[in-house]
C-alpha atoms as a PDB file:
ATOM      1  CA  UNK A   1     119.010 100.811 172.687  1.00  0.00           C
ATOM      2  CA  UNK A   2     120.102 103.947 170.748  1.00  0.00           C
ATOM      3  CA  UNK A   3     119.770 103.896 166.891  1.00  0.00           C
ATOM      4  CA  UNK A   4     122.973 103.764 165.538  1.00  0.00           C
ATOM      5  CA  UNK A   5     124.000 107.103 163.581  1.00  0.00           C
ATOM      6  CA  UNK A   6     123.934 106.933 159.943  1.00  0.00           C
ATOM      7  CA  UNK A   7     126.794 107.054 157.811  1.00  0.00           C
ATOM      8  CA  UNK A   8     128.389 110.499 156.749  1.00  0.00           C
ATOM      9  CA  UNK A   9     128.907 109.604 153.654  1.00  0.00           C
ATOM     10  CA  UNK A  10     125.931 107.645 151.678  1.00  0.00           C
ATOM     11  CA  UNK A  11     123.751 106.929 148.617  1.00  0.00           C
ATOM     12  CA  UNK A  12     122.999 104.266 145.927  1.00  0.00           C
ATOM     13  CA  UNK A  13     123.397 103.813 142.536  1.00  0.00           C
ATOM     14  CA  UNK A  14     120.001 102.475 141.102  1.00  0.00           C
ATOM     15  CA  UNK A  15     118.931 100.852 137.516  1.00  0.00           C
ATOM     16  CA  UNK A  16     115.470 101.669 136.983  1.00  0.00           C
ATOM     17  CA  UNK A  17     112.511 101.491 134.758  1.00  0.00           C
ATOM     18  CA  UNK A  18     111.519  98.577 132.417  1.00  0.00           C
ATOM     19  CA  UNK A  19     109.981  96.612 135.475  1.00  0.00           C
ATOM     20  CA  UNK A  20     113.410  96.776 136.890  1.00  0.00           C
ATOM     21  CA  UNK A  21     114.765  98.365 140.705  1.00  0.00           C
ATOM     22  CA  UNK A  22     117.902  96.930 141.217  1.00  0.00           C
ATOM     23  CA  UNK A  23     120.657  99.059 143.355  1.00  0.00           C
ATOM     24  CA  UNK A  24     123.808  98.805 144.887  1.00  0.00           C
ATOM     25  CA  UNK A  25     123.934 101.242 148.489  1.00  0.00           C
ATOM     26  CA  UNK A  26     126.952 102.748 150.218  1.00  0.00           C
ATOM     27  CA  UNK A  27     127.886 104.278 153.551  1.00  0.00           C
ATOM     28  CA  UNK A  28     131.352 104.947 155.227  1.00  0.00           C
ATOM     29  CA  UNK A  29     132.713 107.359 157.133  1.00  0.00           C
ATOM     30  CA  UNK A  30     135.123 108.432 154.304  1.00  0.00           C
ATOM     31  CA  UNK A  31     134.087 109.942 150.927  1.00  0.00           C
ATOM     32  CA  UNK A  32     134.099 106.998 148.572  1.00  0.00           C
ATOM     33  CA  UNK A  33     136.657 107.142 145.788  1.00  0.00           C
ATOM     34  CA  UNK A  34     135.805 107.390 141.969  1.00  0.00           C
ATOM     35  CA  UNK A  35     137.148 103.630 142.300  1.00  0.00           C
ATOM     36  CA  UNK A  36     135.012 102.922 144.798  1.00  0.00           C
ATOM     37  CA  UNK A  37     132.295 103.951 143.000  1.00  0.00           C
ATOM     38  CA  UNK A  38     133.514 102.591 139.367  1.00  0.00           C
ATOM     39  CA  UNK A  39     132.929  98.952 141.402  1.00  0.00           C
ATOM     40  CA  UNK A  40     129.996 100.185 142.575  1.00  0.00           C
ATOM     41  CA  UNK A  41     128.472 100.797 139.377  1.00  0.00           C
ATOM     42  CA  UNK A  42     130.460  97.308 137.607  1.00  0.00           C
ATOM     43  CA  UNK A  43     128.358  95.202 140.392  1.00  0.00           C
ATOM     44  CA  UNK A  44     124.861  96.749 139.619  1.00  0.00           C
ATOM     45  CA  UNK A  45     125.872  96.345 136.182  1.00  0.00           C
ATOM     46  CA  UNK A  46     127.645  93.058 135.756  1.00  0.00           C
ATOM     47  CA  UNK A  47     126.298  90.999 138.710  1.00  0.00           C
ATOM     48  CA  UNK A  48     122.545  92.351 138.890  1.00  0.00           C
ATOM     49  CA  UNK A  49     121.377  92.725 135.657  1.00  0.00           C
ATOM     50  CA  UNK A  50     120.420  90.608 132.860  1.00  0.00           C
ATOM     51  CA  UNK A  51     122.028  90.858 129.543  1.00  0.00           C
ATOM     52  CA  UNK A  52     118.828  92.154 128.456  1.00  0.00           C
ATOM     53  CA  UNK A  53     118.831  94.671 131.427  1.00  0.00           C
ATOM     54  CA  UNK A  54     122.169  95.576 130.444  1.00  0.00           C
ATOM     55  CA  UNK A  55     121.685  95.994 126.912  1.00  0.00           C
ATOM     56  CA  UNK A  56     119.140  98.373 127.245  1.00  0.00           C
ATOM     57  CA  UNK A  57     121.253 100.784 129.646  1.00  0.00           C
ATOM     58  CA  UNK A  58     124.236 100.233 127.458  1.00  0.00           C
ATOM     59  CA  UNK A  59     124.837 104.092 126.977  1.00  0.00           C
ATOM     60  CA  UNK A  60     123.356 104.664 130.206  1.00  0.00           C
ATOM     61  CA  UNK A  61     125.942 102.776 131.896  1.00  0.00           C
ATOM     62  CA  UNK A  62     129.117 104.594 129.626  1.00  0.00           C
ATOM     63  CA  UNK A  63     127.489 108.261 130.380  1.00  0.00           C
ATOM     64  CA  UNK A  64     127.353 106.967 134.385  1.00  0.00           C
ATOM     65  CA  UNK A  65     130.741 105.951 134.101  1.00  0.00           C
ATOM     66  CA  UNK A  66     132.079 108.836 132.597  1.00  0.00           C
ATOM     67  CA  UNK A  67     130.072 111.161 134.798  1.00  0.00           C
ATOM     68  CA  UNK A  68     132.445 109.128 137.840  1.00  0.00           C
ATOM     69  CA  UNK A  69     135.297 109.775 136.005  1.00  0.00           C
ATOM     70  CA  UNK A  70     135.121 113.655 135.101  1.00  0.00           C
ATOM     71  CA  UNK A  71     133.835 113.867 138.873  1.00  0.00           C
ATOM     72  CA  UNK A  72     136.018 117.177 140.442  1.00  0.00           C
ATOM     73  CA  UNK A  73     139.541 116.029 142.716  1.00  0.00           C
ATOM     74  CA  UNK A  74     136.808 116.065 146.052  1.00  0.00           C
ATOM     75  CA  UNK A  75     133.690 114.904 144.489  1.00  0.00           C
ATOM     76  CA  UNK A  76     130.287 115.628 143.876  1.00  0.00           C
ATOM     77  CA  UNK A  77     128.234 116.697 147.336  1.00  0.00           C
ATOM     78  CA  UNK A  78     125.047 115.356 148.342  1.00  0.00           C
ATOM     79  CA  UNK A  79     122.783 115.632 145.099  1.00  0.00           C
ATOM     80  CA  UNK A  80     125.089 117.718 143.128  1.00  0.00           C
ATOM     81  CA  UNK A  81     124.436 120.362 141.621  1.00  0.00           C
ATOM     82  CA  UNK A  82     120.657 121.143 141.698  1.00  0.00           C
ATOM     83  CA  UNK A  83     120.028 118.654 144.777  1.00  0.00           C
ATOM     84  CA  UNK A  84     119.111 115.948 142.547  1.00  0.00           C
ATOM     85  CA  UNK A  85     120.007 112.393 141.871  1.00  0.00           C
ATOM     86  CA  UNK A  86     122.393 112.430 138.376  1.00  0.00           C
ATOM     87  CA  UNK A  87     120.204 110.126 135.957  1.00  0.00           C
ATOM     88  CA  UNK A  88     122.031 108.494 132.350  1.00  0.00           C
ATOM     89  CA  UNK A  89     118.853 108.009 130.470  1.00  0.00           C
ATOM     90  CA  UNK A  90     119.253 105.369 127.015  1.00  0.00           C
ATOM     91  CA  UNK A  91     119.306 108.737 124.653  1.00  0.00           C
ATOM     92  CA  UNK A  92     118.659 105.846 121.268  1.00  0.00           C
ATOM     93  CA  UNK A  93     115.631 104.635 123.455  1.00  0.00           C
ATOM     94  CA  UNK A  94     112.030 107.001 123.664  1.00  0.00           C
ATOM     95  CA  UNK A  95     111.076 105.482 126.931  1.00  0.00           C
ATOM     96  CA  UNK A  96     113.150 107.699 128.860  1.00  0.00           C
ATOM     97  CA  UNK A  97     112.104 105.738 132.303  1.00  0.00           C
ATOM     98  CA  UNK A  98     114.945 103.341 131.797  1.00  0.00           C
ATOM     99  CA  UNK A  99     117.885 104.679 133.347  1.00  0.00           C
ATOM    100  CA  UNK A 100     120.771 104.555 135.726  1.00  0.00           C
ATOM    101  CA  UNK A 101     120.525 107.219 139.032  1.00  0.00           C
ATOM    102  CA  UNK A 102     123.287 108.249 141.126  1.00  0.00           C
ATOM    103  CA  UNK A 103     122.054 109.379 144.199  1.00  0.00           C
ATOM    104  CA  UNK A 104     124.244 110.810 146.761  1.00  0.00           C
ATOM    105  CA  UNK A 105     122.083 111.094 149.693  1.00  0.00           C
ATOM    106  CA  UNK A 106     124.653 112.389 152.228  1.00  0.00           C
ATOM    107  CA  UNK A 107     128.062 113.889 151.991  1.00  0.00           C
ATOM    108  CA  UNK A 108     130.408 113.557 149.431  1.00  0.00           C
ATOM    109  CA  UNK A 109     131.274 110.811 146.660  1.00  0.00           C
ATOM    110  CA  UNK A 110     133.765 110.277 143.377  1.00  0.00           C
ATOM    111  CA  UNK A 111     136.816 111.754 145.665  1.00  0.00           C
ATOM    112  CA  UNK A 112     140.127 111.206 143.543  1.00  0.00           C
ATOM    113  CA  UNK A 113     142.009 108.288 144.403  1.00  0.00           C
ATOM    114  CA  UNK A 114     145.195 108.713 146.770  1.00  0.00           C
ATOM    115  CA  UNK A 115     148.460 108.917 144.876  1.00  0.00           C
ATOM    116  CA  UNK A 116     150.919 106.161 145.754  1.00  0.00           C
ATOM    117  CA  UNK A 117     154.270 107.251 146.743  1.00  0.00           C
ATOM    118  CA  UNK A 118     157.075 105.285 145.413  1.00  0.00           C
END
C-alpha cells in the first residue's frame, strides 16, 4: 500500500524549553487562516500547558499572537523569511530556551480570513 501524500499545507506550533515539548500540528490542503491558527495557538496555550507553563511564556504567547495577526493578506510561506521557524522568546526571562516556535514546514499559513458577504 502506497504512503499517503503529505499535506500541502503543514507545520506545528511548539512550546519549548523548561523541560517542556508540547505542540499542536496542522495539515490541510488549504492555507490555514490567521483564525485557524489563533485556535491553534489558544489550544497549546490554554489546554496543554500548566499555569506555570503559561506564566512563563506569557509575553511569548502575546508576541506569537501578534506575529499571526500582522501576518501579510496570503501568509507567511514555509519558514518565512530566512527559512526558519518564528520563535517568541520570554524577553523579562535570561533563559532564552523557553519559548513558543511557529514552524511552517510546508506551504503557506496565517492567510486572511474570507470576507462574508451580506
Amino acid at each position: 500500500m502506497a504512503e499517503p501524500e503529505p499535506m500541502p499545507n503543514r507545520g506545528r506550533i511548539q512550546a519549548q524549553g523548561g523541560n517542556v515539548e508540547k505542540s499542536v500540528a496542522w495539515g490541510q490542503d488549504s492555507p490555514p487562516t490567521k483564525t485557524v491558527m489563533q485556535a491553534n495557538l489558544d489550544e497549546l496555550y490554554y489546554n496543554q500547558l500548566t499555569k506555570r507553563e503559561r506564566e512563563v511564556r506569557e509575553g511569548c504567547y502575546e508576541d506569537a499572537r501578534l506575529w499571526i495577526k500582522r501576518a501579510p493578506r496570503d501568509g507567511y510561506p514555509r519558514n518565512s523569511p530566512t527559512n526558519r521557524p518564528a520563535s517568541f522568546v520570554n524577553r523579562k526571562r535570561t533563559d532564552k530556551d523557553i519559548r513558543i516556535d511557529i514552524e511552517i514546514n510546508a506551504g503557506v499559513a496565517c492567510v486572511d480570513d474570507p470576507k462574508v458577504e451580506n
